[in-house]
Each structure stands twice: as C-alpha cells, then as structure tokens.
C-alpha atoms as a PDB file:
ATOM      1  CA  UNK A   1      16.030  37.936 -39.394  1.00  0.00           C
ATOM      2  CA  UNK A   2      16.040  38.878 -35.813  1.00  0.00           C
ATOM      3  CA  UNK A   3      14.325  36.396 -33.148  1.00  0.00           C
ATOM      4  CA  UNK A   4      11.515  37.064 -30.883  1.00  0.00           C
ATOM      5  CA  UNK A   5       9.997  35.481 -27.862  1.00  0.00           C
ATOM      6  CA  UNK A   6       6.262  35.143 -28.333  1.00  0.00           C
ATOM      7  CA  UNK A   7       4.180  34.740 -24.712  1.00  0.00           C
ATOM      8  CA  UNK A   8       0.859  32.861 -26.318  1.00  0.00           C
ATOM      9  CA  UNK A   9      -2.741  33.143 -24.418  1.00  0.00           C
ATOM     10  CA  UNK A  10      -2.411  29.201 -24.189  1.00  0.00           C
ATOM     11  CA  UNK A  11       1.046  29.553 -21.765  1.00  0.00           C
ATOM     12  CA  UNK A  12       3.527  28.467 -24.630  1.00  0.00           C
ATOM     13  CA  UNK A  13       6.275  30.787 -24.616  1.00  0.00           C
ATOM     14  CA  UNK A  14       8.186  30.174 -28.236  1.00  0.00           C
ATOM     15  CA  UNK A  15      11.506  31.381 -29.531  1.00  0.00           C
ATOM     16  CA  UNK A  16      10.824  31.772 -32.987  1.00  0.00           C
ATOM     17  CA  UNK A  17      12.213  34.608 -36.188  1.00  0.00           C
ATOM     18  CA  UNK A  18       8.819  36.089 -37.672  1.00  0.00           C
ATOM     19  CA  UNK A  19       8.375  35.946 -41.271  1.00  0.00           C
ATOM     20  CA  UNK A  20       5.375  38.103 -41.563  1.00  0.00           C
ATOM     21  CA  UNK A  21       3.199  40.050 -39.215  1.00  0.00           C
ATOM     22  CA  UNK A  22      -0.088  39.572 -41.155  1.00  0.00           C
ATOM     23  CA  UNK A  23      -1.052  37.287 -38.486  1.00  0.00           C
ATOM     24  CA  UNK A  24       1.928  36.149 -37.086  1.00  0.00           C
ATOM     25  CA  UNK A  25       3.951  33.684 -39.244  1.00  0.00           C
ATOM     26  CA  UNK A  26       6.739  31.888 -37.332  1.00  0.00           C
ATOM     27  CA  UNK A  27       9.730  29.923 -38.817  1.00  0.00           C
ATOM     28  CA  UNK A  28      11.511  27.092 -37.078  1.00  0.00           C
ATOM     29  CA  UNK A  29       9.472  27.954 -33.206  1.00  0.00           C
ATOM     30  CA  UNK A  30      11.134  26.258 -30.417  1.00  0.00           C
ATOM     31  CA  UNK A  31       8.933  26.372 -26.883  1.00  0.00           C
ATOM     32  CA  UNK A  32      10.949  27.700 -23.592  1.00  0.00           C
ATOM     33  CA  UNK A  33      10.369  25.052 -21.122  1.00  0.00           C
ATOM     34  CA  UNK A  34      11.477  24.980 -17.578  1.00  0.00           C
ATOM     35  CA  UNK A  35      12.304  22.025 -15.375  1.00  0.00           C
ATOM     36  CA  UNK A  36      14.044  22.483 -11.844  1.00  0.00           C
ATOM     37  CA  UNK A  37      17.445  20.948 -11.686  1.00  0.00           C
ATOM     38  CA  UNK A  38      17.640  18.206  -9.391  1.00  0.00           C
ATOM     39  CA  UNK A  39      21.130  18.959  -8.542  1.00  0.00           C
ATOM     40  CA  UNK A  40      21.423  22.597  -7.722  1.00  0.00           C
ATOM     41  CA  UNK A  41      17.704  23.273  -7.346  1.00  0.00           C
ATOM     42  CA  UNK A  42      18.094  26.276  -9.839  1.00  0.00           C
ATOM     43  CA  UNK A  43      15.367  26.298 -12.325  1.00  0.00           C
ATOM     44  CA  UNK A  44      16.753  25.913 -15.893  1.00  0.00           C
ATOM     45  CA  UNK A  45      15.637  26.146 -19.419  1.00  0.00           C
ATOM     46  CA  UNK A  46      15.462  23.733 -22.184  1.00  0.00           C
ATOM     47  CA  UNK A  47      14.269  24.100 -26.172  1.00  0.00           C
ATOM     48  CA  UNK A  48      12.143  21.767 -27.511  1.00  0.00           C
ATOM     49  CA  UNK A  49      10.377  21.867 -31.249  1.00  0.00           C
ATOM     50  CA  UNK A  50       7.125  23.892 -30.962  1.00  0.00           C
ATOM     51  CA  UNK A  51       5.157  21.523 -32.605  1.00  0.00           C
ATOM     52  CA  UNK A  52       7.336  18.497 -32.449  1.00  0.00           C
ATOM     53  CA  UNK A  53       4.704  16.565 -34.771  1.00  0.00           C
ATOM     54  CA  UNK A  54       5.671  17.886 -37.951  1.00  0.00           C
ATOM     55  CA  UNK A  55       8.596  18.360 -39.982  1.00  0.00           C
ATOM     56  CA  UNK A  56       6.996  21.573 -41.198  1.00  0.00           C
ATOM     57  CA  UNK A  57       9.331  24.585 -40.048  1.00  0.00           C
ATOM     58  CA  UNK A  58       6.653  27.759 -41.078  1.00  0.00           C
ATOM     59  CA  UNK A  59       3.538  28.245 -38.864  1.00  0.00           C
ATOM     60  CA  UNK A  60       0.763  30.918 -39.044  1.00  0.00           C
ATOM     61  CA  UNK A  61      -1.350  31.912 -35.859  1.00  0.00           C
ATOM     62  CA  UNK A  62      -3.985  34.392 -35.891  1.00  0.00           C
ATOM     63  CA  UNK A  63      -1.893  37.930 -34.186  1.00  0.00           C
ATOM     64  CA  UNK A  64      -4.938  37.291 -31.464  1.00  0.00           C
ATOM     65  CA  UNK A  65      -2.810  34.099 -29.987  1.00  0.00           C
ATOM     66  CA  UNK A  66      -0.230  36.144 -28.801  1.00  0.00           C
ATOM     67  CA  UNK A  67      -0.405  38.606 -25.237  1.00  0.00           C
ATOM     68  CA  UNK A  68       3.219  39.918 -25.609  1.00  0.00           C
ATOM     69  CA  UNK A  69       6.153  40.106 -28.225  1.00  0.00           C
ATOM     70  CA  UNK A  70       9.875  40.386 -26.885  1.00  0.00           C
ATOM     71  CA  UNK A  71      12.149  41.866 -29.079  1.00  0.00           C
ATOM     72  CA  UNK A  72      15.518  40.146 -29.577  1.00  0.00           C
ATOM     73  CA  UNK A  73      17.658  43.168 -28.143  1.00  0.00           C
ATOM     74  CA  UNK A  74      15.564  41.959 -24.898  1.00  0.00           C
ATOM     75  CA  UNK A  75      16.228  38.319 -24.841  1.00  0.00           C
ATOM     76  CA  UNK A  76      19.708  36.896 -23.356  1.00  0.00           C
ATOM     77  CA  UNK A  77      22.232  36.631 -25.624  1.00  0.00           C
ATOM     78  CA  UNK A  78      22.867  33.532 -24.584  1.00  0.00           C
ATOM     79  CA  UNK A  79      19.553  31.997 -25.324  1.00  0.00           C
ATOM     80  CA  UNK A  80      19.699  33.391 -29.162  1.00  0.00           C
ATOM     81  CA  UNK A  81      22.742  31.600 -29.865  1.00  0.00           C
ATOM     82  CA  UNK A  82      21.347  28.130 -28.423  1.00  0.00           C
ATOM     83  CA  UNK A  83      18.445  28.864 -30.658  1.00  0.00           C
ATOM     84  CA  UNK A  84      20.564  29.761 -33.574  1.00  0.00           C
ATOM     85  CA  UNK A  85      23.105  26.622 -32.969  1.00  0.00           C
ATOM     86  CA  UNK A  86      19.678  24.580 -32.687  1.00  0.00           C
ATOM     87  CA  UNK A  87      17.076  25.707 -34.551  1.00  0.00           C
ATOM     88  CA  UNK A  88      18.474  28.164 -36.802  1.00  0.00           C
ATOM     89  CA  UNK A  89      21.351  28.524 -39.276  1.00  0.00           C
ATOM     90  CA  UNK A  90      23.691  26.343 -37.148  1.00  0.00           C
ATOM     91  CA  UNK A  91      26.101  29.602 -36.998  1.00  0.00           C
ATOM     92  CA  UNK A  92      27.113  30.569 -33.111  1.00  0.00           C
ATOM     93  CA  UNK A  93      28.820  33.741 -32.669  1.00  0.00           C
ATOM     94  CA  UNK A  94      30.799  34.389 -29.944  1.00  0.00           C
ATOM     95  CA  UNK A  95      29.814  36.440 -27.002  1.00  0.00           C
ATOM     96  CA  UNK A  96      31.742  39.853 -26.526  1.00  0.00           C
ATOM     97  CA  UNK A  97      34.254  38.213 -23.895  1.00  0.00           C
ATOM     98  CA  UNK A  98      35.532  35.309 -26.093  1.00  0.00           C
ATOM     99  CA  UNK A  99      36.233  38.074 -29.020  1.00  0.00           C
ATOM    100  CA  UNK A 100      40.146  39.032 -28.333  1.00  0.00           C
ATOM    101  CA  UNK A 101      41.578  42.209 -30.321  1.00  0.00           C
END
C-alpha cells in the first residue's frame, strides 16, 4: 500500500495508507505536527496518532473532509520511512546513499 498525505478542511494534515476511496478509509493515520526547535530555530516535524483516543487503527471520513491528496512519490522519503518504522510495518528501508553495490 502506498502512503498519502491527506490536507483535511479542519487543518489536520495526516500521513496515512488508504484502504478504500469510497469515502476515504484510512489505516494507522498519524497527524504532521510542527513545533519550532528551541535550539536552532528551524521548524521541525513530529508524528503523533491521529486520533490518539482509540486503539482502533481503520477510520472512514466522508471524501468531502479532505481539500488535497499528496501522492507518496511527492512526500520526502524520509518522512515515509519514519511513518513506516512508526506507524506501519516496522520495516525501514534504506535511502539510495546507504545502499553500497
């Protein structure tokens, strides 16, 4: 399954793999939240459980919730395998520059 970032009409941007698109069903949705660091002043990003409430790991919003849908060719690399290592299948894959032939 690939992953997606949703941008919802309520400001929640989620990181989630879409199970089905009648509606929009999300499994394992983490939100994208910034926070400035205090150290370097550079903004940085953290994952936190979309609906931290729940152990449930499937969700269903009406397709109407959502203004935009990023495919995962255009998210960073880097931020699919902190999802995967986190919310997903645990697997990381390396990056093209740690593979040596």
């Amino acid at each position: 399954m690939s992953i997606k970032i949703l941008k919802l009409v309520n400001g929640d941007d989620v990181i989630t793999t879409i199970v089905k698109s009648d509606g929009v069903v999300m499994e394992n949705p983490a939100r994208l939240m910034m926070f400035p660091d205090p150290e370097t002043g550079n903004m940085g990003m953290a994952l936190v459980p979309w609906c931290p409430y729940t152990d449930k790991k499937v969700f269903q919003i009406p397709l109407i919730h959502v203004i935009i849908i990023i495919e995962e060719e255009d998210v960073p690399e880097e931020l699919t395998r902190e999802y995967r290592e986190k919310f997903g299948s645990g697997l990381v894959t390396p990056t093209k520059s740690d593979i040596i032939l």
